[in-house]
Protein backbone atom coordinates (compact mmCIF):
# COMPACT_ATOMS: atom_id res chain seq x y z
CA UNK A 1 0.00 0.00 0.00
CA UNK A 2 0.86 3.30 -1.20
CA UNK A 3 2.81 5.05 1.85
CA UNK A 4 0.59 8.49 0.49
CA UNK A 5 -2.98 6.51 0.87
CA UNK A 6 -1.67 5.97 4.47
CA UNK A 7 -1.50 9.49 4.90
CA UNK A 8 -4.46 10.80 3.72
CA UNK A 9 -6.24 8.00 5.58
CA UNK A 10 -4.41 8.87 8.86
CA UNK A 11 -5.36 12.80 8.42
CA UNK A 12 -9.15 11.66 8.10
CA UNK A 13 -8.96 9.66 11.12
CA UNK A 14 -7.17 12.97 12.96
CA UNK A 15 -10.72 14.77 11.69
CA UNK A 16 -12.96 12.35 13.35
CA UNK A 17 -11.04 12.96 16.68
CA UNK A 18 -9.61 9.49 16.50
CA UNK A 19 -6.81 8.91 19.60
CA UNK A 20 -3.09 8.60 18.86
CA UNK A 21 -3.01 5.06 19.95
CA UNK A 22 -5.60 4.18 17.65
CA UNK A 23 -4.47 5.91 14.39
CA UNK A 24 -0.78 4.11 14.71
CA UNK A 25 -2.33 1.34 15.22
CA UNK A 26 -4.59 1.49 12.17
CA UNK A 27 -1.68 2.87 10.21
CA UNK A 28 0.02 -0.28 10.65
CA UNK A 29 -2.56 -2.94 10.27
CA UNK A 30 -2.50 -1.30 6.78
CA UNK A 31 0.66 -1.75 6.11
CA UNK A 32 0.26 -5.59 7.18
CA UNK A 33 -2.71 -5.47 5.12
CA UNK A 34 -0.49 -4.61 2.21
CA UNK A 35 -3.21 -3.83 -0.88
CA UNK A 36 -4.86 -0.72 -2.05
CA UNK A 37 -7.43 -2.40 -3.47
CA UNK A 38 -10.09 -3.34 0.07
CA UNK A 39 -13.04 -5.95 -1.00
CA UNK A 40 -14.77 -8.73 0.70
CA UNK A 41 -12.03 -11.75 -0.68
CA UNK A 42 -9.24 -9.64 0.07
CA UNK A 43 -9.91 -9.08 3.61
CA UNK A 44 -11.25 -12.78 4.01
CA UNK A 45 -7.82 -13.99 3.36
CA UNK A 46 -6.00 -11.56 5.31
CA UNK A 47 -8.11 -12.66 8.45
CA UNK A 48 -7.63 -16.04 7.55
CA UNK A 49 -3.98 -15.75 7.67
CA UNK A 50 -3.80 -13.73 10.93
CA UNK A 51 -6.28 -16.74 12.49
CA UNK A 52 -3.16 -18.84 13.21
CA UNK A 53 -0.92 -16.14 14.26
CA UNK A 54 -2.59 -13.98 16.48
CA UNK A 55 -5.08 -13.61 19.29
CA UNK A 56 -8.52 -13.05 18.09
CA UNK A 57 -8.36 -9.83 20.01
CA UNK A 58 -5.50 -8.81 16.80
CA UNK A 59 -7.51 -9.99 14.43
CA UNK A 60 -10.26 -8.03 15.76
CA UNK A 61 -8.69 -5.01 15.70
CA UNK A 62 -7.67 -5.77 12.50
CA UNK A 63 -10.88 -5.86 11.39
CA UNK A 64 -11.60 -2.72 12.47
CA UNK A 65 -8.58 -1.36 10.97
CA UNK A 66 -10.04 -2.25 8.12
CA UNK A 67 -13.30 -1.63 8.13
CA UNK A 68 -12.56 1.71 9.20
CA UNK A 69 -10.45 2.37 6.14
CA UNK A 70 -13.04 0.67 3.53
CA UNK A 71 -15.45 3.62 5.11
CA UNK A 72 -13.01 6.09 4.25
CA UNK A 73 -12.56 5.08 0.68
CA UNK A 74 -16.70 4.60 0.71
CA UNK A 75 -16.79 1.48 0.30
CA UNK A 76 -18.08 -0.18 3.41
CA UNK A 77 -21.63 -0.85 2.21
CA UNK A 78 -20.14 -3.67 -0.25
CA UNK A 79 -18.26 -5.43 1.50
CA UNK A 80 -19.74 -8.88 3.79
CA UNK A 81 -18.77 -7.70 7.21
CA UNK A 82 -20.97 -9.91 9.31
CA UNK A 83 -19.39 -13.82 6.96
CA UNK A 84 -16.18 -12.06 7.92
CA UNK A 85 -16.52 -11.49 11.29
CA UNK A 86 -18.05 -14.70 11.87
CA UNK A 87 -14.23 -16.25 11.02
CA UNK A 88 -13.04 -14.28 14.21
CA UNK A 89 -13.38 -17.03 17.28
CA UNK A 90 -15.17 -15.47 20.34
CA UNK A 91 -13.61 -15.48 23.63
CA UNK A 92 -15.36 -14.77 26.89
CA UNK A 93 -13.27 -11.14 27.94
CA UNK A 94 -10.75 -11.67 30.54
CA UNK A 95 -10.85 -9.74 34.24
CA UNK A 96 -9.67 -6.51 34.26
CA UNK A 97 -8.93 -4.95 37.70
CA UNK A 98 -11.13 -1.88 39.25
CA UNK A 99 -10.71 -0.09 41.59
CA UNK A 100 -13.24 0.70 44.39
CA UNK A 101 -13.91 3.70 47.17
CA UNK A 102 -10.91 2.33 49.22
CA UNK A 103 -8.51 2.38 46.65
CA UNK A 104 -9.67 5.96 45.81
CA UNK A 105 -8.74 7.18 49.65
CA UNK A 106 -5.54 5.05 49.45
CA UNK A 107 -4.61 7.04 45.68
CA UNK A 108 -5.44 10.25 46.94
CA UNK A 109 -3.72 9.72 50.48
CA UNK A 110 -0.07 9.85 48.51
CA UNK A 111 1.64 12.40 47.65
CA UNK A 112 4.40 11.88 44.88
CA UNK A 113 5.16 15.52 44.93
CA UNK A 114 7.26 17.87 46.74
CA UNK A 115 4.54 20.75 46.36
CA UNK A 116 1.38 21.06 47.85
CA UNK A 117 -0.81 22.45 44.28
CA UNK A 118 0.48 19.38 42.16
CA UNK A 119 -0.05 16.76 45.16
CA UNK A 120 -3.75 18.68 45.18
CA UNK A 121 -4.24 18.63 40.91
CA UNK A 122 -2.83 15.03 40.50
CA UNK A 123 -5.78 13.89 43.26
CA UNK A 124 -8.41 16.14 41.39
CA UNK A 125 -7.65 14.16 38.22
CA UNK A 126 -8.06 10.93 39.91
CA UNK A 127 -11.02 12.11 41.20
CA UNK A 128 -12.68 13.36 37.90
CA UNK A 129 -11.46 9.59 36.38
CA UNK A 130 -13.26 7.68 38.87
CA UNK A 131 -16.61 9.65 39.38
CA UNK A 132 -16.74 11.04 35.76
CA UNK A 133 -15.18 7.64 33.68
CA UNK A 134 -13.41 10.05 31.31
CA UNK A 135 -11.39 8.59 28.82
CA UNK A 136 -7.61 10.52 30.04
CA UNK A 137 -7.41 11.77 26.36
CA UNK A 138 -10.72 13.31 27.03
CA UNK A 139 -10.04 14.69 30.52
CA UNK A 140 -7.08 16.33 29.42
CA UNK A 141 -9.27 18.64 26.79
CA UNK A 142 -11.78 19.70 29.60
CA UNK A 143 -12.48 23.21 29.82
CA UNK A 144 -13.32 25.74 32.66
CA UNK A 145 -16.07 26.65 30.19
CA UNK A 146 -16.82 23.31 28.76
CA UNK A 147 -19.49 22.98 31.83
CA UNK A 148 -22.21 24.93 31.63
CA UNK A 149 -25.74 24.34 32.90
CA UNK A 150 -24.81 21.34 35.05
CA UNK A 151 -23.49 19.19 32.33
CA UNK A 152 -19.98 18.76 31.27
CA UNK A 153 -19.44 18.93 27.44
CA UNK A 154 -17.25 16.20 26.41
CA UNK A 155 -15.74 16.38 22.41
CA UNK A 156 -15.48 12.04 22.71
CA UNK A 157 -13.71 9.44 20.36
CA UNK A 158 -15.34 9.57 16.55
CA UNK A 159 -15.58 12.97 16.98
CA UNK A 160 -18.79 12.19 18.97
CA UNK A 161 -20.00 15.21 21.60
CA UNK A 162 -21.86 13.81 24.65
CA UNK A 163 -23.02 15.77 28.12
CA UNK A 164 -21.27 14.05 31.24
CA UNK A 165 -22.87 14.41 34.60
CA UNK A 166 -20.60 15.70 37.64
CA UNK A 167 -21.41 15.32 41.47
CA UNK A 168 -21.67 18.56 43.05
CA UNK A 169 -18.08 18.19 44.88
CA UNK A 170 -16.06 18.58 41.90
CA UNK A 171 -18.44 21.35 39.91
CA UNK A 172 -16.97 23.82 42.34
CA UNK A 173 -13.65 23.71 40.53
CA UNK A 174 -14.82 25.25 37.19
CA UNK A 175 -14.13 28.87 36.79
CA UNK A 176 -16.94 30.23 33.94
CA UNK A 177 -14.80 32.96 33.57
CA UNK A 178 -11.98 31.15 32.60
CA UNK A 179 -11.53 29.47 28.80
CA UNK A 180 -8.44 27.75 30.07
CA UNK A 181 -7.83 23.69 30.34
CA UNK A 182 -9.05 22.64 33.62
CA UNK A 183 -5.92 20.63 34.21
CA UNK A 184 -2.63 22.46 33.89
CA UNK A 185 1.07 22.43 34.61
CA UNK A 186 3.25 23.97 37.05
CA UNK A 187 3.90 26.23 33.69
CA UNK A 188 0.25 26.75 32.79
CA UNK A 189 0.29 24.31 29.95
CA UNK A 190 -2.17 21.76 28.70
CA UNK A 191 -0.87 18.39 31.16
CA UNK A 192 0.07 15.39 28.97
CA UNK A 193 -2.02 12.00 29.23
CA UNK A 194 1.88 10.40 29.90
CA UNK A 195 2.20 12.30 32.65
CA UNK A 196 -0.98 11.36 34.90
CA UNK A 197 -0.43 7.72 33.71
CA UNK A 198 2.92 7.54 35.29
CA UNK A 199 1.58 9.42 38.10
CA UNK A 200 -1.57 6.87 38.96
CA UNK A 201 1.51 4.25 38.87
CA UNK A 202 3.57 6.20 41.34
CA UNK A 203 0.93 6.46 43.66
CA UNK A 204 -0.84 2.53 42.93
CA UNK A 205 2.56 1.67 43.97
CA UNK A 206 3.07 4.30 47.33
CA UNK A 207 -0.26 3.09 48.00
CA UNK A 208 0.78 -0.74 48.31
CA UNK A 209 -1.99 -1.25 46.22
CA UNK A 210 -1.85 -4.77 44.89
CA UNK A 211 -3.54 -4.21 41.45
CA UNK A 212 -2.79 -2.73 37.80
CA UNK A 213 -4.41 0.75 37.47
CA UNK A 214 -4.43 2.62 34.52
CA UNK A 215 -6.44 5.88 33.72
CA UNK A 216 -8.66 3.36 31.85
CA UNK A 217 -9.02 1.22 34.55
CA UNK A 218 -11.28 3.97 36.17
CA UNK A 219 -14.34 3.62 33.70
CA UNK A 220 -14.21 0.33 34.01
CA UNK A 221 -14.17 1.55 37.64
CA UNK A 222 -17.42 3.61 37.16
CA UNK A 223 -19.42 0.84 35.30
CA UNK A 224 -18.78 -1.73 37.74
CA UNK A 225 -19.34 0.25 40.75
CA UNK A 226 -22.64 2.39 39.34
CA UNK A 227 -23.84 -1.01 38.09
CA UNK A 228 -23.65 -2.84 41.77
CA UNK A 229 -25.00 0.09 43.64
CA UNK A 230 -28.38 -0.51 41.53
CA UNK A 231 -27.41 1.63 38.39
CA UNK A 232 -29.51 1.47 35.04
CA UNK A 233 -26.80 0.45 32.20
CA UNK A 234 -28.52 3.93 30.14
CA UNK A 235 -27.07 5.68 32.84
CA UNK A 236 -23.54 4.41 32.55
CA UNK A 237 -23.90 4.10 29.30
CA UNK A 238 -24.94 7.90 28.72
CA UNK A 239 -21.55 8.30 30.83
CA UNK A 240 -18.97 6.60 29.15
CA UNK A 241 -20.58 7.78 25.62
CA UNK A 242 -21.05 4.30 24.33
CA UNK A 243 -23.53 3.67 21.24
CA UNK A 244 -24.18 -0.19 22.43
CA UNK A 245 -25.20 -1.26 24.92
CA UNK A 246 -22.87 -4.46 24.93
CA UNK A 247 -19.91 -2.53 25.01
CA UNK A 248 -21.09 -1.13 28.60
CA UNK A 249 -21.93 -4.76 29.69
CA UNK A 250 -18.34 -5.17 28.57
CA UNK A 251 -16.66 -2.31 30.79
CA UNK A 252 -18.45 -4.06 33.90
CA UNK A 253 -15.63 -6.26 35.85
CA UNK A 254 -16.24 -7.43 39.14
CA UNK A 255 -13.60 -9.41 41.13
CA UNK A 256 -13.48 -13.21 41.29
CA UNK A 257 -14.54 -13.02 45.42
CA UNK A 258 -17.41 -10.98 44.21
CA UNK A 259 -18.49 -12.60 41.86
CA UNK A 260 -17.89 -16.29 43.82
CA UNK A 261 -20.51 -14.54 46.75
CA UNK A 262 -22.71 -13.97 44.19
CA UNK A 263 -22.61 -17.69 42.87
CA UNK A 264 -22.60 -19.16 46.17
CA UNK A 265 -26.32 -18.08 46.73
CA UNK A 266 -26.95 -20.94 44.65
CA UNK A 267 -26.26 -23.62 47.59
CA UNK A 268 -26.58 -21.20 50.33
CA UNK A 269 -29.85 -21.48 52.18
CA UNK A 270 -32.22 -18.78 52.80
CA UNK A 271 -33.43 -17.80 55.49
């Protein structure tokens, strides 16, 4: 494939707001892929060669990869998605760690800074990750003026706009005077999603917390925890800005003990 195709293909993905991650990643299933021409054979025997190599989880994301770029050249309509997606095994999704209220106290109880205003912004961002389930790429883009009439405007993945609810604790922290990031440096720049990711290691690991946590881990966080305190999946899924609902049931991970006391009401006697 033509290294210019590429190009043009990766600036249309910038347009639609696509993340970093994502837009590599594409960029190099394509070169895998290897053809300019994209039709319903051709991608059948890509797949089909992949099958043995990689996870289905790669071959899914190849898929994507590819049916995102057959939608940029217009051509989506005509080719048999569902017969090729129905090559890809399914696997039951593995456990991913969350983290609950008690981890949250632990997080914010650390301080990996010498100064007292970063110690205080770097537990604000945790804070708007686990009640909010922002996406860090998205967090990183809120506004002082992005919240307006007690919704938070979010500018989402796919270039997708959605209104995110905020408890009253952390609306006090918007200035609707200000057009500025909400999130800043010691410098008054924009903060970098690298940054708070090594940060929420630092302080997983000051905390002696025994689990992986990620920025992402905290909408996983906010599913799972909305969802066992009684939570309608619209709700969470008006939150994390998902289109199906499946993909919400997805983000939903409770631990093996709870879901083992769950499953043991099966030979444990009322009362």
């Amino acid at each position: 494939m033509k290294s210019n195709w590429i190009k043009t293909y990766t600036k249309w993905l910038k347009r639609k707001n696509f993340s970093f991650e994502t837009i590599k990643k594409y960029s190099r299933i394509l070169i895998q892929y290897g053809k300019e021409e994209i039709n319903t054979n051709s991608i059948t025997n890509f797949i089909r060669e992949n099958l043995t190599k990689c996870e289905p989880a790669t071959v899914r994301s190849k898929r994507n990869a590819l049916s995102s770029y057959s939608k940029f050249l217009k051509k989506y309509a005509k080719i048999e998605w569902w017969n090729i997606s129905k090559l890809i095994p399914t696997v039951q999704k593995k456990f991913f760690p969350t983290a609950n209220y008690d981890d949250l106290e632990k997080l914010k109880n650390t301080n990996t800074k010498t100064d007292k205003i970063t110690n205080e912004r770097n537990n604000l961002i945790i804070e708007f990750l686990f009640y909010t389930g922002l996406r860090v790429s998205e967090l990183i883009n809120v506004r002082h003026c992005d919240y307006q009439g007690g919704l938070l405007k979010i500018l989402g993945k796919g270039n997708k706009v959605r209104f995110v609810l905020l408890p009253e604790f952390l609306i006090k922290y918007f200035d609707p005077c200000s057009k500025s990031c909400l999130f800043l440096t010691r410098n008054g720049k924009k903060i970098d999603k690298g940054q708070i990711r090594k940060n929420i290691v630092r302080k997983t690991k000051q905390a002696g917390i025994e689990k992986v946590i990620s920025p992402h881990t905290f909408r996983r966080s906010l599913a799972t925890n909305l969802y066992n305190l009684g939570g309608k999946l619209e709700t969470i899924q008006k939150q994390l800005g998902h289109n199906n609902i499946q993909t919400t049931l997805d983000y939903i991970h409770n631990d093996h003990q709870t879901l083992y006391t769950d499953y043991s009401k099966l030979w444990i006697p009322k009362k």
